[in-house]
PDB file of N, CA and C in Angstrom:
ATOM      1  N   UNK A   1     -12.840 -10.774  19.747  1.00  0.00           N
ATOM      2  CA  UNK A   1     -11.509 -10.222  19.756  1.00  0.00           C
ATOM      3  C   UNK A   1     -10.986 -10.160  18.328  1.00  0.00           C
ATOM      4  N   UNK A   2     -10.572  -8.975  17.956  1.00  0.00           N
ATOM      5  CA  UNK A   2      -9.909  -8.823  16.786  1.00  0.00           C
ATOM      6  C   UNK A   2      -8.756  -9.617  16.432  1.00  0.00           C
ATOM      7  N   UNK A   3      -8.337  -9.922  15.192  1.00  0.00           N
ATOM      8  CA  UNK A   3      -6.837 -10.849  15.188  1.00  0.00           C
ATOM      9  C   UNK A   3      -6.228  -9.627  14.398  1.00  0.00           C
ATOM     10  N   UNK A   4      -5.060  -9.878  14.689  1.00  0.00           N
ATOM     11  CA  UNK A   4      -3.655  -8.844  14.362  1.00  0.00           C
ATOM     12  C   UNK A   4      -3.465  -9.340  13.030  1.00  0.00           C
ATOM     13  N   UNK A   5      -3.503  -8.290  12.238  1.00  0.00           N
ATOM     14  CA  UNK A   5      -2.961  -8.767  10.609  1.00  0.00           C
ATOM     15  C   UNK A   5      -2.420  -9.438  10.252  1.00  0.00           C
ATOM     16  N   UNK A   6      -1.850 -10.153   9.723  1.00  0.00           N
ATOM     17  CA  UNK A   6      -0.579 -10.911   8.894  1.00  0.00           C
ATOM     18  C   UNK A   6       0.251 -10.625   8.609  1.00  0.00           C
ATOM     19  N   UNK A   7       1.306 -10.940   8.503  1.00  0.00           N
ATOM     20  CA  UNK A   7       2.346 -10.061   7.632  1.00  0.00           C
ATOM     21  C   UNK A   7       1.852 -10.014   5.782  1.00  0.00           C
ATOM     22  N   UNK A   8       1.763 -11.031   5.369  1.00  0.00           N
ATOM     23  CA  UNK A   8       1.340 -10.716   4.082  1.00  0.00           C
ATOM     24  C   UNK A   8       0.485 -10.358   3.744  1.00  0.00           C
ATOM     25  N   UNK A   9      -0.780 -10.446   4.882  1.00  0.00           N
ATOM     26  CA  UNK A   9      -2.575  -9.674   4.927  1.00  0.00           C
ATOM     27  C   UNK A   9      -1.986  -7.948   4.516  1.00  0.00           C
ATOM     28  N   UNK A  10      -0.814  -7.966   5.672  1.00  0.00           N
ATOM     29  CA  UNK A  10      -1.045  -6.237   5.138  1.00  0.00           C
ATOM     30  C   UNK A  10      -0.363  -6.167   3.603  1.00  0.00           C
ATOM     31  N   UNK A  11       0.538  -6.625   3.537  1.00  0.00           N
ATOM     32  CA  UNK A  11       0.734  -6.108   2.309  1.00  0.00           C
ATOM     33  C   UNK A  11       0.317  -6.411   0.888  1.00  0.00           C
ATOM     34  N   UNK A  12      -0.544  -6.947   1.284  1.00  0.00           N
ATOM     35  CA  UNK A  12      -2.121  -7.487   0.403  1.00  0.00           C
ATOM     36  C   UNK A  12      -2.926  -5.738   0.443  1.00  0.00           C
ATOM     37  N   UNK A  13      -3.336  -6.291   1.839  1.00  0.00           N
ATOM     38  CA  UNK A  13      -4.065  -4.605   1.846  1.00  0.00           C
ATOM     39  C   UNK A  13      -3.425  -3.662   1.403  1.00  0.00           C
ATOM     40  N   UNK A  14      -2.525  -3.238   1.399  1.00  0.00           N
ATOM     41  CA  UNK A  14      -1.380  -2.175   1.175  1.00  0.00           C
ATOM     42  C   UNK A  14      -1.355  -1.923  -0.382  1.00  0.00           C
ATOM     43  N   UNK A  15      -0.971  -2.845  -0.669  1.00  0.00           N
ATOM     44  CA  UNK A  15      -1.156  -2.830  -2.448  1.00  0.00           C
ATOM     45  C   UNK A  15      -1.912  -2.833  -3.262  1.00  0.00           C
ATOM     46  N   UNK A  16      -3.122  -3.247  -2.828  1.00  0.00           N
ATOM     47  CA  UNK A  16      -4.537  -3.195  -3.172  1.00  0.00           C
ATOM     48  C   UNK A  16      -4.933  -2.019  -2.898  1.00  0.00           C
ATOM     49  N   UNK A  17      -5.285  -1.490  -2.096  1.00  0.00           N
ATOM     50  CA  UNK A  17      -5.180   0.333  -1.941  1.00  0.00           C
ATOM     51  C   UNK A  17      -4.830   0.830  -3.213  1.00  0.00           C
ATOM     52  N   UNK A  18      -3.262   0.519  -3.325  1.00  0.00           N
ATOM     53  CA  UNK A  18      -2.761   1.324  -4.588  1.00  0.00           C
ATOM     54  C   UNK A  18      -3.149   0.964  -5.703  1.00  0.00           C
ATOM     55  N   UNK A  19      -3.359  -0.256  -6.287  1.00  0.00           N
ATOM     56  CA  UNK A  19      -4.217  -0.590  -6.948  1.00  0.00           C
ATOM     57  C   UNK A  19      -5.654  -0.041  -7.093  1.00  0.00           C
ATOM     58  N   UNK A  20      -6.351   0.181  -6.070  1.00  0.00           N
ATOM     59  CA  UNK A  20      -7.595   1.025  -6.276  1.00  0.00           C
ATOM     60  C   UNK A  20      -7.593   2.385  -6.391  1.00  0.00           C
ATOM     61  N   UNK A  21      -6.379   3.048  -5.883  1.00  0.00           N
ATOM     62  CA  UNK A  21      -6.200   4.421  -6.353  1.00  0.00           C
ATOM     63  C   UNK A  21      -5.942   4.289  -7.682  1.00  0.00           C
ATOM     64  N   UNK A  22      -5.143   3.416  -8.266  1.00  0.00           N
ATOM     65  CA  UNK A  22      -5.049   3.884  -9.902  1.00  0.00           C
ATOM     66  C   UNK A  22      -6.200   3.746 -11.047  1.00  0.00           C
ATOM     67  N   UNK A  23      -6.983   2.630 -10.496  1.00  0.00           N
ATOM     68  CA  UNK A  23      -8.041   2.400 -10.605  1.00  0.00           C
ATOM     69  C   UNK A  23      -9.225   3.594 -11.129  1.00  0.00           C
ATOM     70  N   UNK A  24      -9.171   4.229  -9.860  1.00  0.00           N
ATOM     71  CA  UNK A  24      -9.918   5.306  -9.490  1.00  0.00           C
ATOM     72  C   UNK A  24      -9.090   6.846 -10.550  1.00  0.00           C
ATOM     73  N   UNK A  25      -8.040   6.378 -10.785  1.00  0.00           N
ATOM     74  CA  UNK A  25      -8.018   7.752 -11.545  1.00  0.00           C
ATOM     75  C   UNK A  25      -6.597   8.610 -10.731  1.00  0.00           C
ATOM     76  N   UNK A  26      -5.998   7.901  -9.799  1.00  0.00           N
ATOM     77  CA  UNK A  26      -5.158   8.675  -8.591  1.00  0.00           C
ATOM     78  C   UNK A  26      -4.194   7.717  -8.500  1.00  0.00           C
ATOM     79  N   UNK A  27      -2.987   7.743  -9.050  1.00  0.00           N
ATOM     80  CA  UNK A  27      -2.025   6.744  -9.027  1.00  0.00           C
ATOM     81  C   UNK A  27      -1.500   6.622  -7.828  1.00  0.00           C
ATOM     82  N   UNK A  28      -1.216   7.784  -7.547  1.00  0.00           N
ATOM     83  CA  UNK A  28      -0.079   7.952  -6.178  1.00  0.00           C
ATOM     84  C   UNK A  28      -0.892   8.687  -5.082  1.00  0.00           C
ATOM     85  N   UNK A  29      -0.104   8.624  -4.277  1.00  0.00           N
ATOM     86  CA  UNK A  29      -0.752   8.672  -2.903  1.00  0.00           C
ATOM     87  C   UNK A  29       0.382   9.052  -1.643  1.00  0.00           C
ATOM     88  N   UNK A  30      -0.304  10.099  -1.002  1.00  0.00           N
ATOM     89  CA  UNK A  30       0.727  10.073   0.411  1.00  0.00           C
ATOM     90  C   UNK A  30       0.607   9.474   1.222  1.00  0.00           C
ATOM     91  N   UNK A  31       1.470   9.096   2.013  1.00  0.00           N
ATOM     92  CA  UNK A  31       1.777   8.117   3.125  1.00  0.00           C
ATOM     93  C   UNK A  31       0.504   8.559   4.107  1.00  0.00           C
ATOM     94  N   UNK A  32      -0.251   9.827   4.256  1.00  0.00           N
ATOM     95  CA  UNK A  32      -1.014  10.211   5.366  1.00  0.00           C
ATOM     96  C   UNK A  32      -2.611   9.483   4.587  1.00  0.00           C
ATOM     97  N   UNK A  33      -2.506   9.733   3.275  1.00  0.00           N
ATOM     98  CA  UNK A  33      -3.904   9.403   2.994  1.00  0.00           C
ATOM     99  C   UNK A  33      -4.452   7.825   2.377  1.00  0.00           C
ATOM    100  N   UNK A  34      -2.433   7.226   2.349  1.00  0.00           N
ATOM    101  CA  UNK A  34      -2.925   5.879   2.080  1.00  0.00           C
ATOM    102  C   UNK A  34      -3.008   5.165   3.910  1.00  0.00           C
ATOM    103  N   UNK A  35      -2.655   5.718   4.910  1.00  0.00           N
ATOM    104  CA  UNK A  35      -2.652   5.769   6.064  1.00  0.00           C
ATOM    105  C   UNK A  35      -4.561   5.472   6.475  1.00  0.00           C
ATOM    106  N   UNK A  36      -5.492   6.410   5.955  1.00  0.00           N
ATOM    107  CA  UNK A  36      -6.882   6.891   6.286  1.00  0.00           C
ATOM    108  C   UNK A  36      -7.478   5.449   5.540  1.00  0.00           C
ATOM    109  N   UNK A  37      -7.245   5.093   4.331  1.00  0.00           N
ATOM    110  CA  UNK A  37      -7.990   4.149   3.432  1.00  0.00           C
ATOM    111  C   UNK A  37      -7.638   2.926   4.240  1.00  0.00           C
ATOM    112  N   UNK A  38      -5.991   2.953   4.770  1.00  0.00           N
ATOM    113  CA  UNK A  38      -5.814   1.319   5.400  1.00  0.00           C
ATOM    114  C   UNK A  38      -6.332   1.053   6.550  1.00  0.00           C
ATOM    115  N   UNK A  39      -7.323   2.578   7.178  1.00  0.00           N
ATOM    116  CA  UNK A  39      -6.987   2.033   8.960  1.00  0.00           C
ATOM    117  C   UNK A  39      -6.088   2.079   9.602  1.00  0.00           C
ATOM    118  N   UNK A  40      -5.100   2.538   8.998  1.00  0.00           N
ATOM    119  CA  UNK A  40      -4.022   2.675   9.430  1.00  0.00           C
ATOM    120  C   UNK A  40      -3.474   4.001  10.561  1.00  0.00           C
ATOM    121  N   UNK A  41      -3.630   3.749  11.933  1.00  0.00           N
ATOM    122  CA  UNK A  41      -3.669   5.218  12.544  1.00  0.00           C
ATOM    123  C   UNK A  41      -2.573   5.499  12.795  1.00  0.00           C
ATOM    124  N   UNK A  42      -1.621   5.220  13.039  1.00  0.00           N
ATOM    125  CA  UNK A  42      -0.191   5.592  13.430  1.00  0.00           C
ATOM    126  C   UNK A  42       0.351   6.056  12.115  1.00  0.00           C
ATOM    127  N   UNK A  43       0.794   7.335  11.514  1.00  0.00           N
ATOM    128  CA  UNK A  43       0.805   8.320  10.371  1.00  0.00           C
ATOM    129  C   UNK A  43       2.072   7.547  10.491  1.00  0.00           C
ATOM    130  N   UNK A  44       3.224   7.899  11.138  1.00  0.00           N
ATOM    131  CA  UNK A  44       4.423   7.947  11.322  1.00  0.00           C
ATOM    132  C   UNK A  44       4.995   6.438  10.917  1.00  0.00           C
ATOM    133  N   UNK A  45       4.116   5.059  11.511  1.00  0.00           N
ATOM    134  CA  UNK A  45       4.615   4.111  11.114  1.00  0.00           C
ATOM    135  C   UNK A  45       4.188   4.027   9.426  1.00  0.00           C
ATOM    136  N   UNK A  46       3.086   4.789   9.152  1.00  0.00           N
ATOM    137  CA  UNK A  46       2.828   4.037   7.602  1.00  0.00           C
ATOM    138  C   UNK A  46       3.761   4.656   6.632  1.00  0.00           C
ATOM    139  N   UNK A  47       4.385   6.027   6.959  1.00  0.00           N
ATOM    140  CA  UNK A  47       5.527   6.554   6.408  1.00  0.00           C
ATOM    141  C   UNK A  47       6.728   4.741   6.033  1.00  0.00           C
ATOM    142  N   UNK A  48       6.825   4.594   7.321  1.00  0.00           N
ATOM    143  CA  UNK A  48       8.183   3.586   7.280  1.00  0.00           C
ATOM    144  C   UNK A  48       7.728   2.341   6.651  1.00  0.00           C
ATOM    145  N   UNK A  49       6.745   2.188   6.828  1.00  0.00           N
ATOM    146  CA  UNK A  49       5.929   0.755   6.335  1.00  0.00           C
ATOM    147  C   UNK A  49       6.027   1.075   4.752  1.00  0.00           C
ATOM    148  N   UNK A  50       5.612   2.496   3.943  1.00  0.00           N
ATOM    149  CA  UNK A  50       5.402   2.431   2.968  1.00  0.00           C
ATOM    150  C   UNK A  50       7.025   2.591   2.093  1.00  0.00           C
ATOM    151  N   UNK A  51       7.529   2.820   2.513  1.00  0.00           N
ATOM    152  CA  UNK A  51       9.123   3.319   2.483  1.00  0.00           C
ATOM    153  C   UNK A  51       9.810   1.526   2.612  1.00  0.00           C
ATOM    154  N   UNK A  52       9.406   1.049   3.398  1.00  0.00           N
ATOM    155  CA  UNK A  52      10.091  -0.752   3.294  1.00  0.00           C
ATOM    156  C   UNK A  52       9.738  -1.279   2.049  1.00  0.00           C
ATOM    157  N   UNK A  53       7.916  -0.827   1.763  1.00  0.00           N
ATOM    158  CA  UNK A  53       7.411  -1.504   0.368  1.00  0.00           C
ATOM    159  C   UNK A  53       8.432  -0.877  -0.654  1.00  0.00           C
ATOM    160  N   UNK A  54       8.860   0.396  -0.632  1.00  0.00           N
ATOM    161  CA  UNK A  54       9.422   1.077  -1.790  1.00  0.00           C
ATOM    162  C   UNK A  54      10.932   0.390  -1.686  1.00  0.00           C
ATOM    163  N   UNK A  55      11.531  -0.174  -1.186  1.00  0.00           N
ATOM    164  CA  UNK A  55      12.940  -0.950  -0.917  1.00  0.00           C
ATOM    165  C   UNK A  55      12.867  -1.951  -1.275  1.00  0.00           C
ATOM    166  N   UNK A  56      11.469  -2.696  -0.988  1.00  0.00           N
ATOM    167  CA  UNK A  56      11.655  -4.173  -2.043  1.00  0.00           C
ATOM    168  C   UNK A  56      11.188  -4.231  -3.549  1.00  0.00           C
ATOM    169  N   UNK A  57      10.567  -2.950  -3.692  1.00  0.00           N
ATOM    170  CA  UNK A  57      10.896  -2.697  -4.955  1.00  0.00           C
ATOM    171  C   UNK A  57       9.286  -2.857  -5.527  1.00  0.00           C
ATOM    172  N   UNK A  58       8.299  -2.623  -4.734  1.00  0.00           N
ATOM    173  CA  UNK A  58       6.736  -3.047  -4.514  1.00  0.00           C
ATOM    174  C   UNK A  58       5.896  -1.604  -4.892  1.00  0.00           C
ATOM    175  N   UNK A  59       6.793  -0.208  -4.654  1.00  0.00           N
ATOM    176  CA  UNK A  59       6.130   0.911  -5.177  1.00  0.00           C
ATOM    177  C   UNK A  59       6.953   1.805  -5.499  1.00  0.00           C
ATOM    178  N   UNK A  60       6.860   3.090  -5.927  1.00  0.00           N
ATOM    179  CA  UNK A  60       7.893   3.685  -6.890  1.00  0.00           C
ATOM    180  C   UNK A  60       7.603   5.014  -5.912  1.00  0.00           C
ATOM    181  N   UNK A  61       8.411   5.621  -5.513  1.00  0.00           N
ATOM    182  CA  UNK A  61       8.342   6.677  -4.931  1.00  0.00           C
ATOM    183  C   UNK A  61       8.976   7.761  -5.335  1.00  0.00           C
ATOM    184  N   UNK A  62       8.027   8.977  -5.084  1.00  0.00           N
ATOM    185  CA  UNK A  62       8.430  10.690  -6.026  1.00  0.00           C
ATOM    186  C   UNK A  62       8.796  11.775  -5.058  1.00  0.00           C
ATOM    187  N   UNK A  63       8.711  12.406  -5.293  1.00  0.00           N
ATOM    188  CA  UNK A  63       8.794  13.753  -4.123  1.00  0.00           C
ATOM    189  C   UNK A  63       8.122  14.661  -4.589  1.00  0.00           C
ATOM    190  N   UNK A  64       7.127  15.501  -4.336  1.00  0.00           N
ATOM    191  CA  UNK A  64       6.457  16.931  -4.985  1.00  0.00           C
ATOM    192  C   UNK A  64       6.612  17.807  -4.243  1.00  0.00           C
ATOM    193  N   UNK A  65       6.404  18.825  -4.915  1.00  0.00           N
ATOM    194  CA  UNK A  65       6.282  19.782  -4.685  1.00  0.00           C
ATOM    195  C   UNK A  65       7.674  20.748  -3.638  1.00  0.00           C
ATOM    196  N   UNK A  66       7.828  22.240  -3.223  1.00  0.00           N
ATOM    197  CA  UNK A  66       8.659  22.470  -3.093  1.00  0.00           C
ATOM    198  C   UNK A  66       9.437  21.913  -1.729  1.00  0.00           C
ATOM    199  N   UNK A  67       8.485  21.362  -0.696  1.00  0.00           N
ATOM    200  CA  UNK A  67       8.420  20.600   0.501  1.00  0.00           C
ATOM    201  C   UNK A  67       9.356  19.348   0.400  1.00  0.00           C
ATOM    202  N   UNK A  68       8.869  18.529  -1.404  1.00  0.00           N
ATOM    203  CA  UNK A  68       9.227  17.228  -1.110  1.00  0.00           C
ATOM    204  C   UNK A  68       8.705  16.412  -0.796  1.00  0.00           C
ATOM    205  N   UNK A  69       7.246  16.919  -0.563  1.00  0.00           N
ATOM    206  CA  UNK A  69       5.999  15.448   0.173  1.00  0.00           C
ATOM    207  C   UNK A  69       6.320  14.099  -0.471  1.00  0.00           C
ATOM    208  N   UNK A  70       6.282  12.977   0.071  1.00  0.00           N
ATOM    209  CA  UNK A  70       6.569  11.634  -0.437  1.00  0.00           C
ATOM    210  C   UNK A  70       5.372  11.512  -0.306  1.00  0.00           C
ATOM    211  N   UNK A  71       5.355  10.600  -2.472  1.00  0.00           N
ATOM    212  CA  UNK A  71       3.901  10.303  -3.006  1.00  0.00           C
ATOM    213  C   UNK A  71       4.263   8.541  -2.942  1.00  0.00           C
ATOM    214  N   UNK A  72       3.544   7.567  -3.414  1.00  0.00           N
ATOM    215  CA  UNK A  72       4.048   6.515  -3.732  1.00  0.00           C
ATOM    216  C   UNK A  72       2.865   5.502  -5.023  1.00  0.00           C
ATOM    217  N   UNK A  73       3.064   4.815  -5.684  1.00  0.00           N
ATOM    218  CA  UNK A  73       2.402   4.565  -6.082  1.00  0.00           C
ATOM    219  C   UNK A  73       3.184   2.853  -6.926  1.00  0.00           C
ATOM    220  N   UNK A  74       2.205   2.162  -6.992  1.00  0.00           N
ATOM    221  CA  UNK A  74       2.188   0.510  -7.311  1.00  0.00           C
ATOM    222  C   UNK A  74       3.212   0.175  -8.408  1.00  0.00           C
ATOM    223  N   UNK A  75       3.891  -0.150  -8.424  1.00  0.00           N
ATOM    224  CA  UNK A  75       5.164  -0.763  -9.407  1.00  0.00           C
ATOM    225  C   UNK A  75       4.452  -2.075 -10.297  1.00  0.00           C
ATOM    226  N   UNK A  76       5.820  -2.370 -11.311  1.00  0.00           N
ATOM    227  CA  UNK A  76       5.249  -3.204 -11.753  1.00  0.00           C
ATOM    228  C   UNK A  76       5.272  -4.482 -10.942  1.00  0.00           C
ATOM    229  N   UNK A  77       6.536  -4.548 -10.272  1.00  0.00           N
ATOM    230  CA  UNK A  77       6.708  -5.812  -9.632  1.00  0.00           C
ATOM    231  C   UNK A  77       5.623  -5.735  -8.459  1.00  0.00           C
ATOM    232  N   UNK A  78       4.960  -4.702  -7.535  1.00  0.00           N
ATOM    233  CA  UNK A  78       4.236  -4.432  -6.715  1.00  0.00           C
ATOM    234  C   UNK A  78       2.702  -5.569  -7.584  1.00  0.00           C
ATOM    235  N   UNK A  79       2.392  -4.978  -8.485  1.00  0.00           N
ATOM    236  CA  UNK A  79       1.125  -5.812  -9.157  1.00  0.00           C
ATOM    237  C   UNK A  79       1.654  -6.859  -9.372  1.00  0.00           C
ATOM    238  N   UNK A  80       2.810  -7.658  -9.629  1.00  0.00           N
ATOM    239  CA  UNK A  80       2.718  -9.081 -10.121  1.00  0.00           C
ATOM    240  C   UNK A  80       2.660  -9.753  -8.698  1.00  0.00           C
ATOM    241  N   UNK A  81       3.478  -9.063  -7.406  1.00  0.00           N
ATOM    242  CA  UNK A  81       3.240  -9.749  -6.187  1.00  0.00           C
ATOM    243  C   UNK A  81       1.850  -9.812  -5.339  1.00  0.00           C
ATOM    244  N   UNK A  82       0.673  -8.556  -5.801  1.00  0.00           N
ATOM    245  CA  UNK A  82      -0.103  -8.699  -5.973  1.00  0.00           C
ATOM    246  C   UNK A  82      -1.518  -9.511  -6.476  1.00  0.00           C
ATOM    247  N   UNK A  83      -0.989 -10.109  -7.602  1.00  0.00           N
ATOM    248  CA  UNK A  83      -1.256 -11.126  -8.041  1.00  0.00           C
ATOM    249  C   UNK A  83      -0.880 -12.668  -7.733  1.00  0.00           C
ATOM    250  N   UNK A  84       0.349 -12.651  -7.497  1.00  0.00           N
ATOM    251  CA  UNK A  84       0.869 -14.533  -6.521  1.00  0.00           C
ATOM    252  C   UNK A  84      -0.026 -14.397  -5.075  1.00  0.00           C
ATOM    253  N   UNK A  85      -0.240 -12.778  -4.721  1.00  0.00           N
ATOM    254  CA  UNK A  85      -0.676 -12.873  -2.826  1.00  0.00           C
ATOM    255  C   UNK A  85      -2.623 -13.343  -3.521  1.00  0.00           C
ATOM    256  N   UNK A  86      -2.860 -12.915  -3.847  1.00  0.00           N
ATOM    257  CA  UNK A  86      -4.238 -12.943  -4.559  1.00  0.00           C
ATOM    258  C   UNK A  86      -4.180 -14.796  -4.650  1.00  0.00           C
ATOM    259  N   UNK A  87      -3.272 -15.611  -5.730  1.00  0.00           N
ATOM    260  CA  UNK A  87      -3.571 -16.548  -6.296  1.00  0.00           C
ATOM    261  C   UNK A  87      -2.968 -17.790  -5.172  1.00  0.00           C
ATOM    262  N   UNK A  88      -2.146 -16.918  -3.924  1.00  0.00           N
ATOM    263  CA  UNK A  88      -2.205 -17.727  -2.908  1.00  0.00           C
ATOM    264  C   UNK A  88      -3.029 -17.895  -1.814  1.00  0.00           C
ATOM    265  N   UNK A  89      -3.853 -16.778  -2.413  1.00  0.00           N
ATOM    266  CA  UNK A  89      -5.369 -16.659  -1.013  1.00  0.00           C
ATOM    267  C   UNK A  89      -4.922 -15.800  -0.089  1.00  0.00           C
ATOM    268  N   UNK A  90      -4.150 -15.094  -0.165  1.00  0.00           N
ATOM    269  CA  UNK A  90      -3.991 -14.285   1.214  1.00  0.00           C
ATOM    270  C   UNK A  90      -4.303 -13.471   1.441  1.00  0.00           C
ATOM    271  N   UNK A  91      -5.083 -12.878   2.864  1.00  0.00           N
ATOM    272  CA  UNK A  91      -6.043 -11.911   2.823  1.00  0.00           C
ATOM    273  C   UNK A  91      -7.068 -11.860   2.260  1.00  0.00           C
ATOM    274  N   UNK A  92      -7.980 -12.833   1.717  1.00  0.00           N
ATOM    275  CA  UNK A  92      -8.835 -12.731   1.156  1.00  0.00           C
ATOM    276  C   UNK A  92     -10.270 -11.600   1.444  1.00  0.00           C
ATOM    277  N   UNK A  93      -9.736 -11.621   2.394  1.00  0.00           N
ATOM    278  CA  UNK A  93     -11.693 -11.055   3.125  1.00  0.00           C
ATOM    279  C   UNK A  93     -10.838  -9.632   3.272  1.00  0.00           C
ATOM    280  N   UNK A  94      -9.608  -9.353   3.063  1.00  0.00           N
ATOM    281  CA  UNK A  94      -9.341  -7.839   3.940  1.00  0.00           C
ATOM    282  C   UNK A  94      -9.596  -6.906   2.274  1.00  0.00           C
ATOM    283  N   UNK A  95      -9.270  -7.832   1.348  1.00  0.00           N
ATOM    284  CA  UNK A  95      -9.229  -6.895  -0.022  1.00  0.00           C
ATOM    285  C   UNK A  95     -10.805  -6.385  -0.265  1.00  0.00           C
ATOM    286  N   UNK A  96     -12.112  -7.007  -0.018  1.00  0.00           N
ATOM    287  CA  UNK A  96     -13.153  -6.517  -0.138  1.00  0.00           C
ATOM    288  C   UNK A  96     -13.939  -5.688   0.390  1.00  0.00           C
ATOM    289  N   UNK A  97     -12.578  -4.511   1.059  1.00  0.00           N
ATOM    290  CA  UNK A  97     -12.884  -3.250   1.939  1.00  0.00           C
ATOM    291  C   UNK A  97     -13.341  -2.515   0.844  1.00  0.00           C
TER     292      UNK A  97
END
């Protein structure tokens, strides 16, 4: 039986993502395609999920293009909490996706 995430597992995973997109060369990211990397199948909740991270102040969010698509991408404070979730062990095994 699978166990249900954590609350801080995800947002371990969550930020780490963004972290590997910048990594990779791709800072920002839409809610649908950081959605595909997390496993994340419900499109609609990772919109709101990623939109809570952007309120505590964890990613910086843009708008493009003439639509307005919401991009988001890792803050500074996002990497330093990144780093305490890391140096408190949390999630350990989910970051080596």
């Amino acid at each position: 039986m699978k166990r249900a995430r954590g609350y801080n597992e995800l947002k371990r995973l969550a930020l780490s993502i963004f972290e590997r997109a910048k990594s990779g060369g791709q800072s920002w990211l839409a809610p649908p395609e950081w959605a595909m990397l997390a496993n994340f199948f419900l499109i609609r909740a990772a919109y709101s999920y990623l939109r809570t991270l952007h309120r505590w102040g964890l990613l910086v969010e843009r708008r493009q293009g003439r639509r307005g698509r919401l991009h988001y991408a890792l803050s500074k404070r996002g990497q330093e909490r990144l780093e305490w979730l890391r140096r408190q062990g949390v999630g350990a095994d989910l970051a080596r996706r």
